[in-house]
C-alpha atoms as a PDB file:
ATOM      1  CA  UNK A   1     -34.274 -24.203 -23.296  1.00  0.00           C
ATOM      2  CA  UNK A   2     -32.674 -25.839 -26.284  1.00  0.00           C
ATOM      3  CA  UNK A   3     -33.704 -29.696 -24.741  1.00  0.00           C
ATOM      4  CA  UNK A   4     -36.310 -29.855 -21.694  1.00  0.00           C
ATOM      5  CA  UNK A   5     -34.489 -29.981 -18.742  1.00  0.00           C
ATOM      6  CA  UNK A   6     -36.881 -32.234 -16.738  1.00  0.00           C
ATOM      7  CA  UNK A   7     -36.297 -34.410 -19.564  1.00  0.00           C
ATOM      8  CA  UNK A   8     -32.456 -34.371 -19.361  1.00  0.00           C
ATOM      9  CA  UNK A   9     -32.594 -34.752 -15.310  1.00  0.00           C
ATOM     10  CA  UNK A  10     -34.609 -37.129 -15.502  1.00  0.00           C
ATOM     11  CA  UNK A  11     -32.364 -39.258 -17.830  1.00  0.00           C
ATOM     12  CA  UNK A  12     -29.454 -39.257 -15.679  1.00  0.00           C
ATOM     13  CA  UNK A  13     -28.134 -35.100 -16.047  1.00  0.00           C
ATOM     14  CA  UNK A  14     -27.347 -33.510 -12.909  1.00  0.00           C
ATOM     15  CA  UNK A  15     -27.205 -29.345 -11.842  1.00  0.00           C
ATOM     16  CA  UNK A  16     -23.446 -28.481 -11.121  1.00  0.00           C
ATOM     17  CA  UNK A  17     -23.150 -24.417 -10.273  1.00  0.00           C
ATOM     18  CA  UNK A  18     -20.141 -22.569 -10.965  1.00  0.00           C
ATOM     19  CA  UNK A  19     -18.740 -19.526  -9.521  1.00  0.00           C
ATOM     20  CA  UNK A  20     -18.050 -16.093 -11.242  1.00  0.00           C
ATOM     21  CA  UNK A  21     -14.641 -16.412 -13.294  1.00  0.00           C
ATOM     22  CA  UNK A  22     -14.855 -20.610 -12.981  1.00  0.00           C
ATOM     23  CA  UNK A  23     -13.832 -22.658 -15.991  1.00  0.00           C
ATOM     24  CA  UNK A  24     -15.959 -25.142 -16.799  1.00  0.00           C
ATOM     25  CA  UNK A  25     -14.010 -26.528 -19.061  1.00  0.00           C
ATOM     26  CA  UNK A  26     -10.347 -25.446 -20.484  1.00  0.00           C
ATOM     27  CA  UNK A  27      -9.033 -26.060 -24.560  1.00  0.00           C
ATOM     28  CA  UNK A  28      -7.263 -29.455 -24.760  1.00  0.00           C
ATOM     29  CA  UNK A  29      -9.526 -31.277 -22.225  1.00  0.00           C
ATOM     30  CA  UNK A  30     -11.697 -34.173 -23.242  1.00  0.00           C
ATOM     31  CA  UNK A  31     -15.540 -33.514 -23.817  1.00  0.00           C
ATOM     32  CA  UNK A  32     -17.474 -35.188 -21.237  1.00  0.00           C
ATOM     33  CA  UNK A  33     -20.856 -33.331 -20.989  1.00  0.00           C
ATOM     34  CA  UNK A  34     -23.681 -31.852 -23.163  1.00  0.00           C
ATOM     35  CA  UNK A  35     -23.739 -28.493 -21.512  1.00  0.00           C
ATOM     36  CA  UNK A  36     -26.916 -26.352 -21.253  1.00  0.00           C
ATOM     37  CA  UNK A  37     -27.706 -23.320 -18.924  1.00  0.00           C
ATOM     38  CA  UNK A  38     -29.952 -23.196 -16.482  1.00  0.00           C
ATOM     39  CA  UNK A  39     -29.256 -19.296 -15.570  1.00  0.00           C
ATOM     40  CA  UNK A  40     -26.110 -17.229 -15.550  1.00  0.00           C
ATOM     41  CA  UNK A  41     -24.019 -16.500 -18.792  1.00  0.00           C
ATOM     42  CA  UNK A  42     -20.960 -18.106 -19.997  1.00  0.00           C
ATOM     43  CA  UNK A  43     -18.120 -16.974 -21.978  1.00  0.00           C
ATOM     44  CA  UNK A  44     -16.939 -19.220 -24.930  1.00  0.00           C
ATOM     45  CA  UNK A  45     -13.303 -18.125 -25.803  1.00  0.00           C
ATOM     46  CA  UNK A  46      -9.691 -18.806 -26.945  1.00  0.00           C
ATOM     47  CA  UNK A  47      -6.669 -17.313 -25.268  1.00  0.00           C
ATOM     48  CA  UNK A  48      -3.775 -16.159 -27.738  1.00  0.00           C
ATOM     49  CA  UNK A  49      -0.100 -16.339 -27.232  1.00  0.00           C
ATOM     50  CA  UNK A  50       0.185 -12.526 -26.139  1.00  0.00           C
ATOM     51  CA  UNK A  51      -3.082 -13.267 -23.432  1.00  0.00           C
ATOM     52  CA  UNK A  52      -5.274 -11.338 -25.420  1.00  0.00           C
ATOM     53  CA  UNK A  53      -8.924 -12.873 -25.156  1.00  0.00           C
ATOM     54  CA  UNK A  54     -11.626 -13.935 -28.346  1.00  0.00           C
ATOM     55  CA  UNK A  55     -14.545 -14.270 -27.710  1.00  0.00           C
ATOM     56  CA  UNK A  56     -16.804 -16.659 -29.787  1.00  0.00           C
ATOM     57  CA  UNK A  57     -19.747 -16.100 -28.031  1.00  0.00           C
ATOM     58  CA  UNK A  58     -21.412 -15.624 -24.820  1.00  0.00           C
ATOM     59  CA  UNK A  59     -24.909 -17.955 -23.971  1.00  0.00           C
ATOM     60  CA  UNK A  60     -26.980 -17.705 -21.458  1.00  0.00           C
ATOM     61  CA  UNK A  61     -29.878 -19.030 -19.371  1.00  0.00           C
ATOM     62  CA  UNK A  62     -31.932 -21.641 -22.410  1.00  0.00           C
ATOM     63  CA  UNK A  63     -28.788 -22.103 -24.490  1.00  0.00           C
ATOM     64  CA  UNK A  64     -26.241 -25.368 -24.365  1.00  0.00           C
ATOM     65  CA  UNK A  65     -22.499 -24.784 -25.718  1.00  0.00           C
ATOM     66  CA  UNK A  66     -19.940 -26.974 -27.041  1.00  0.00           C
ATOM     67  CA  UNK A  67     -22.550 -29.397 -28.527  1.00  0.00           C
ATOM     68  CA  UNK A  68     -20.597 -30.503 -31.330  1.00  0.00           C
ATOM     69  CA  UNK A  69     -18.639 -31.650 -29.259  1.00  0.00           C
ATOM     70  CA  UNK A  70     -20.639 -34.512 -28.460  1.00  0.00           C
ATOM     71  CA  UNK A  71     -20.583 -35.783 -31.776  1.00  0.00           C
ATOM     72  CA  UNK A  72     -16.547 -36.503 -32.133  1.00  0.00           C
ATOM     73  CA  UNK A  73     -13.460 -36.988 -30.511  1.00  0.00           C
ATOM     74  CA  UNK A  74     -11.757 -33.916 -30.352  1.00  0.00           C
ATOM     75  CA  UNK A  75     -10.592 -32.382 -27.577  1.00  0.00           C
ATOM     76  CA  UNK A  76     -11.517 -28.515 -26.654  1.00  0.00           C
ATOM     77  CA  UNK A  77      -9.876 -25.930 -29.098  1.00  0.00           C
ATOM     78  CA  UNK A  78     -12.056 -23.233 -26.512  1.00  0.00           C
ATOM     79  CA  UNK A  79     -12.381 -22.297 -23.091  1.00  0.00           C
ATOM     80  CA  UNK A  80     -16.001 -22.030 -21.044  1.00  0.00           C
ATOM     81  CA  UNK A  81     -15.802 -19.566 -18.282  1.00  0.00           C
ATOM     82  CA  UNK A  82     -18.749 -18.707 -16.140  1.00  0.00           C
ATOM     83  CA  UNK A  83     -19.059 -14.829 -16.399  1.00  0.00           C
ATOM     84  CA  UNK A  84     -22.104 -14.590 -13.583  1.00  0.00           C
ATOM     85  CA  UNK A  85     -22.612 -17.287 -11.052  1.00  0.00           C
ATOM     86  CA  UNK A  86     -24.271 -20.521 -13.461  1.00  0.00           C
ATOM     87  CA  UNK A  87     -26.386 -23.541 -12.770  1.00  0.00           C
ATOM     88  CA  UNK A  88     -25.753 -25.946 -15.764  1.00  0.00           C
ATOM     89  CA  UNK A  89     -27.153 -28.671 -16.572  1.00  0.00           C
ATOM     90  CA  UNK A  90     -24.885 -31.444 -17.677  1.00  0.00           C
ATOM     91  CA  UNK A  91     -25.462 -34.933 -18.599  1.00  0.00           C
ATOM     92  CA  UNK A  92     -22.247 -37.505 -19.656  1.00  0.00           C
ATOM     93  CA  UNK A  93     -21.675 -38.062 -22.638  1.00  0.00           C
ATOM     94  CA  UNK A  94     -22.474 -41.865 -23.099  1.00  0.00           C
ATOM     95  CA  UNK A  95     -25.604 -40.743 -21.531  1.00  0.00           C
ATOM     96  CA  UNK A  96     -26.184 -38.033 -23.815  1.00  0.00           C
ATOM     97  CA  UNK A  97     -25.859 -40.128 -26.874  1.00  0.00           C
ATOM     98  CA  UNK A  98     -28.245 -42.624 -25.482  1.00  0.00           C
ATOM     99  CA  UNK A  99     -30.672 -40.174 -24.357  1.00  0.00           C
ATOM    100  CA  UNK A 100     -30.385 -38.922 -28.574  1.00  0.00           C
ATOM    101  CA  UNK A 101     -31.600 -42.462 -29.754  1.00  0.00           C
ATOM    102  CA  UNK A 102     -34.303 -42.933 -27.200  1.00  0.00           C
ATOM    103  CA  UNK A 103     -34.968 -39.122 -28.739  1.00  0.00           C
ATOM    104  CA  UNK A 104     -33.982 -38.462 -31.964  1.00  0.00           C
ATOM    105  CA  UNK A 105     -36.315 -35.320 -32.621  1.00  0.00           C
ATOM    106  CA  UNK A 106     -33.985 -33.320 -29.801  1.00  0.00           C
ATOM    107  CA  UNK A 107     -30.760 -33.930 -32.526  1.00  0.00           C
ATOM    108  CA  UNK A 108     -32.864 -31.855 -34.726  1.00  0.00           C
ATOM    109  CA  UNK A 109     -33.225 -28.880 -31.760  1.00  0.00           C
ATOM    110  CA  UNK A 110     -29.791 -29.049 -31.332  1.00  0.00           C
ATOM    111  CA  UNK A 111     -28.675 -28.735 -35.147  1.00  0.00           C
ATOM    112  CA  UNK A 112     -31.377 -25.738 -35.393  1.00  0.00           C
ATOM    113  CA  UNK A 113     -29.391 -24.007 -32.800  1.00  0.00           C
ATOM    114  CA  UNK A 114     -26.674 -25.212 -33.973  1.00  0.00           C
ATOM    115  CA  UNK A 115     -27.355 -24.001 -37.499  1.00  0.00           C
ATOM    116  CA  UNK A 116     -28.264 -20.216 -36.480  1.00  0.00           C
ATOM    117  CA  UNK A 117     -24.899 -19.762 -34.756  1.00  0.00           C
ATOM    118  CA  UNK A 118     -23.565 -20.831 -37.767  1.00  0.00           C
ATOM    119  CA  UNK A 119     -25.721 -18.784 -40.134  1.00  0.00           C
ATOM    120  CA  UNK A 120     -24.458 -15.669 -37.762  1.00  0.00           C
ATOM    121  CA  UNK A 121     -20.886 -16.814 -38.371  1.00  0.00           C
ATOM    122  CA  UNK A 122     -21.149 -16.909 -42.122  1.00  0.00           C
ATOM    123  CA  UNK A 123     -22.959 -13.484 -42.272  1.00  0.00           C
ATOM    124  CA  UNK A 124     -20.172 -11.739 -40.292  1.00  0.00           C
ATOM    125  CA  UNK A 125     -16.876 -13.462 -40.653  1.00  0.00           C
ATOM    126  CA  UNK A 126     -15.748 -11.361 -43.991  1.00  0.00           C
ATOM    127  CA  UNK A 127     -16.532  -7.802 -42.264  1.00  0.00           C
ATOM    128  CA  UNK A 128     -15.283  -8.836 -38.776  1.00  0.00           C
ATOM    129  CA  UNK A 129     -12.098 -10.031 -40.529  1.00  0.00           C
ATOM    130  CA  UNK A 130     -11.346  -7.304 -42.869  1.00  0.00           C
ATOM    131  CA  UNK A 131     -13.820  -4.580 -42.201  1.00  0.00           C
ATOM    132  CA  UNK A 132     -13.490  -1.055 -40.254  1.00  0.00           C
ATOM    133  CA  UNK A 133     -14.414  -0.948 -36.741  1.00  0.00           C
ATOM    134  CA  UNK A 134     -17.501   0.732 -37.304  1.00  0.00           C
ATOM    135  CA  UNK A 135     -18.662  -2.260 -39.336  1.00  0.00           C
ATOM    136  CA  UNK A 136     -17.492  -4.833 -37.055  1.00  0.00           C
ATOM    137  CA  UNK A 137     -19.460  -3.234 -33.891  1.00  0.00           C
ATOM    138  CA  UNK A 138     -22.706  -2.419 -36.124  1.00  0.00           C
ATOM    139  CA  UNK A 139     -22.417  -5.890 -37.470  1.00  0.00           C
ATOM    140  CA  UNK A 140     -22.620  -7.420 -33.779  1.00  0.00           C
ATOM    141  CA  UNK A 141     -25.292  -5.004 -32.455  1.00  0.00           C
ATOM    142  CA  UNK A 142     -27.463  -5.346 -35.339  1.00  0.00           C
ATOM    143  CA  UNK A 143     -27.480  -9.508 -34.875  1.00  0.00           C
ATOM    144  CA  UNK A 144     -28.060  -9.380 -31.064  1.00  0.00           C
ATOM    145  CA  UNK A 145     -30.972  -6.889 -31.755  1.00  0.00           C
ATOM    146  CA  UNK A 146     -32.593  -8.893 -34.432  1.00  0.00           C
ATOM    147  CA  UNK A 147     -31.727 -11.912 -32.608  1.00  0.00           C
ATOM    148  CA  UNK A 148     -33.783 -10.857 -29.601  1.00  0.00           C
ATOM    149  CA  UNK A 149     -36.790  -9.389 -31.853  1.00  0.00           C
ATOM    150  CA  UNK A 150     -36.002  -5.436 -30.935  1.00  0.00           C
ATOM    151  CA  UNK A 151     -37.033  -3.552 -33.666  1.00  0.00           C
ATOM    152  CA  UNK A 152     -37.559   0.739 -32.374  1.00  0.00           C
ATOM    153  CA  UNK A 153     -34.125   2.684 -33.059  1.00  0.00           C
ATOM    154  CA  UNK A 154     -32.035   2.981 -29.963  1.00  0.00           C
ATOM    155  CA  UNK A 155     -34.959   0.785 -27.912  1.00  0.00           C
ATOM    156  CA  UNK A 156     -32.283  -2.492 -27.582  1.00  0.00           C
ATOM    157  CA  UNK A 157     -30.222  -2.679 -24.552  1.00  0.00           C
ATOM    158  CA  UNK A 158     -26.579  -3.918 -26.100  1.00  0.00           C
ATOM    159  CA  UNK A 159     -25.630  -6.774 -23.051  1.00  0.00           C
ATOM    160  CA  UNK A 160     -22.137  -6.379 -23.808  1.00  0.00           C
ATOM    161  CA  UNK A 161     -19.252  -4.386 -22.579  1.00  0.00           C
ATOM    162  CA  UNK A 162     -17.425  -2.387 -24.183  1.00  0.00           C
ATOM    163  CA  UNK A 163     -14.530  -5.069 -23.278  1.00  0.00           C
ATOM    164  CA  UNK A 164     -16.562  -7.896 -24.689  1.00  0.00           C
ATOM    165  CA  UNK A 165     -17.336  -5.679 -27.574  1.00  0.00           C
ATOM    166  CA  UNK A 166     -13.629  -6.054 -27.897  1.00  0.00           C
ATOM    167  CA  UNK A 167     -13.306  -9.510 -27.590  1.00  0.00           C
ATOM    168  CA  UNK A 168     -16.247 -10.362 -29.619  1.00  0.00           C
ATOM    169  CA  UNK A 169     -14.581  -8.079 -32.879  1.00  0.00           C
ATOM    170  CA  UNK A 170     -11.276  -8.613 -32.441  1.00  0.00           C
ATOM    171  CA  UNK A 171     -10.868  -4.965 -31.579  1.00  0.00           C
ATOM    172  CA  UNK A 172      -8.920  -3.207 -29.184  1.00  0.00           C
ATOM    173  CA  UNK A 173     -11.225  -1.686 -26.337  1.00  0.00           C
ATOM    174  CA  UNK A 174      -9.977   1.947 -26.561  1.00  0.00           C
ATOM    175  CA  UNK A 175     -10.872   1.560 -30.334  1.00  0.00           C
ATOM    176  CA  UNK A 176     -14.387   0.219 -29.449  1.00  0.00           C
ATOM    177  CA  UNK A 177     -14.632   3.229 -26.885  1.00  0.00           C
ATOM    178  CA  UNK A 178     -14.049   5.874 -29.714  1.00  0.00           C
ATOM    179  CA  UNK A 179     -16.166   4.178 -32.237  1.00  0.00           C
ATOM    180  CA  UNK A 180     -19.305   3.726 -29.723  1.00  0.00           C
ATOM    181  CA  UNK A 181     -18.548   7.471 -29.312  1.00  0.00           C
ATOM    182  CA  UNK A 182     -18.454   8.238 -33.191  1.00  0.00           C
ATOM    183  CA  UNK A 183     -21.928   5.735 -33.256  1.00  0.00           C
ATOM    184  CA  UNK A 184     -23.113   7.871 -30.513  1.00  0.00           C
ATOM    185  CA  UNK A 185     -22.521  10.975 -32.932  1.00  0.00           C
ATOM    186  CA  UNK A 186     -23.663   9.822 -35.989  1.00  0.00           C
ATOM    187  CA  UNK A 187     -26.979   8.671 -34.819  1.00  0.00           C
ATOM    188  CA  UNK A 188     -26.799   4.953 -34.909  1.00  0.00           C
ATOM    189  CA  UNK A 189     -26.745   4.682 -31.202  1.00  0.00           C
ATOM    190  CA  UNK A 190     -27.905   6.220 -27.624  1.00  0.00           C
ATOM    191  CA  UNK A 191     -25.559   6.214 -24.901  1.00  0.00           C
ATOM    192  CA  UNK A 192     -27.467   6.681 -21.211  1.00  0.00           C
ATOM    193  CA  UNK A 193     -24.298   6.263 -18.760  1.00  0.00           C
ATOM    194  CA  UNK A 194     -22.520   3.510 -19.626  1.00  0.00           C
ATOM    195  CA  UNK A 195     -25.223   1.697 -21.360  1.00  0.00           C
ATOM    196  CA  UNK A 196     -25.728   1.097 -24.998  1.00  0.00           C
ATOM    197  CA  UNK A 197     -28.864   1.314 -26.742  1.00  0.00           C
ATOM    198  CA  UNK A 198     -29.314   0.400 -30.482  1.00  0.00           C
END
């Protein structure tokens, strides 16, 4: 958990769950909670013109999303989607920003997270904008597996589809398909069914 949840709950948060496919929230509405999951997985994403889904990330149970939105007035430029059935914790924001005084040291928890998603972004915006599909897909499954501390060759369970591959690159999903397959032939990953290992 990025903040304690007995602490938020018990500074005026509540649980609200959310169904499979739900929005949470949808771009151009106003921010009105700090957001932080208590189990499922959400979907952060933007919906272009021609309906084609981006995805800019996907947390799960311990991680909030949309924080920065607490501190201005924007409205959403994203969507939040709940991909498996969520409970999420979510406190208002007037709440939220007094909760922050009475607490400063959690503003620093939040920037830290904060800060890594950012420090991902920086590392892989140049190859996922201009780079090969190989890249782009090694580039993803090589920060999820470092992010969750796998280390062994082809021990790391990728939790992505190849469809949120997709989404998460920018690529087509029959040219994820073909470059999995070309991964799976060159070495760089192990294919058991459907599942990916890196």
């Amino acid at each position: 958990m990025i903040i304690c949840e007995e602490l938020l709950l018990s500074h005026g948060a509540e649980l609200q769950n959310y169904n499979s496919g739900e929005f949470i929230f949808e771009e151009g509405a106003s921010p009105r909670y700090y957001f932080q999951i208590k189990s499922g997985t959400v979907v952060i994403n933007s919906v272009l013109d021609d309906g084609k889904e981006f995805i800019h990330g996907i947390p799960f149970e311990g991680h909030c999303f949309a924080e920065t939105y607490m501190f201005h007035n924007a409205n959403y430029a994203i969507n939040a989607v709940a991909v498996t059935p969520c409970e999420i914790i979510r406190m208002e924001k007037n709440k939220f920003c007094t909760f922050l005084k009475k607490y400063p040291e959690q503003i620093f928890k939040i920037y830290s997270y904060t800060a890594d998603r950012m420090h991902y972004r920086y590392l892989t915006a140049a190859a996922l904008s201009f780079g090969d599909p190989l890249t782009k897909i090694d580039l993803v499954m090589s920060y999820v597996k470092d992010y969750f501390g796998g280390k062994e060759k082809h021990s790391f369970h990728i939790p992505y589809t190849r469809q949120q591959l997709a989404s998460l690159t920018g690529l087509r999903i029959e040219t994820v398909i073909r470059t999995v397959k070309k991964m799976e032939k060159l070495n760089m990953v192990k294919i058991d069914n459907t599942k990916i290992y890196y």
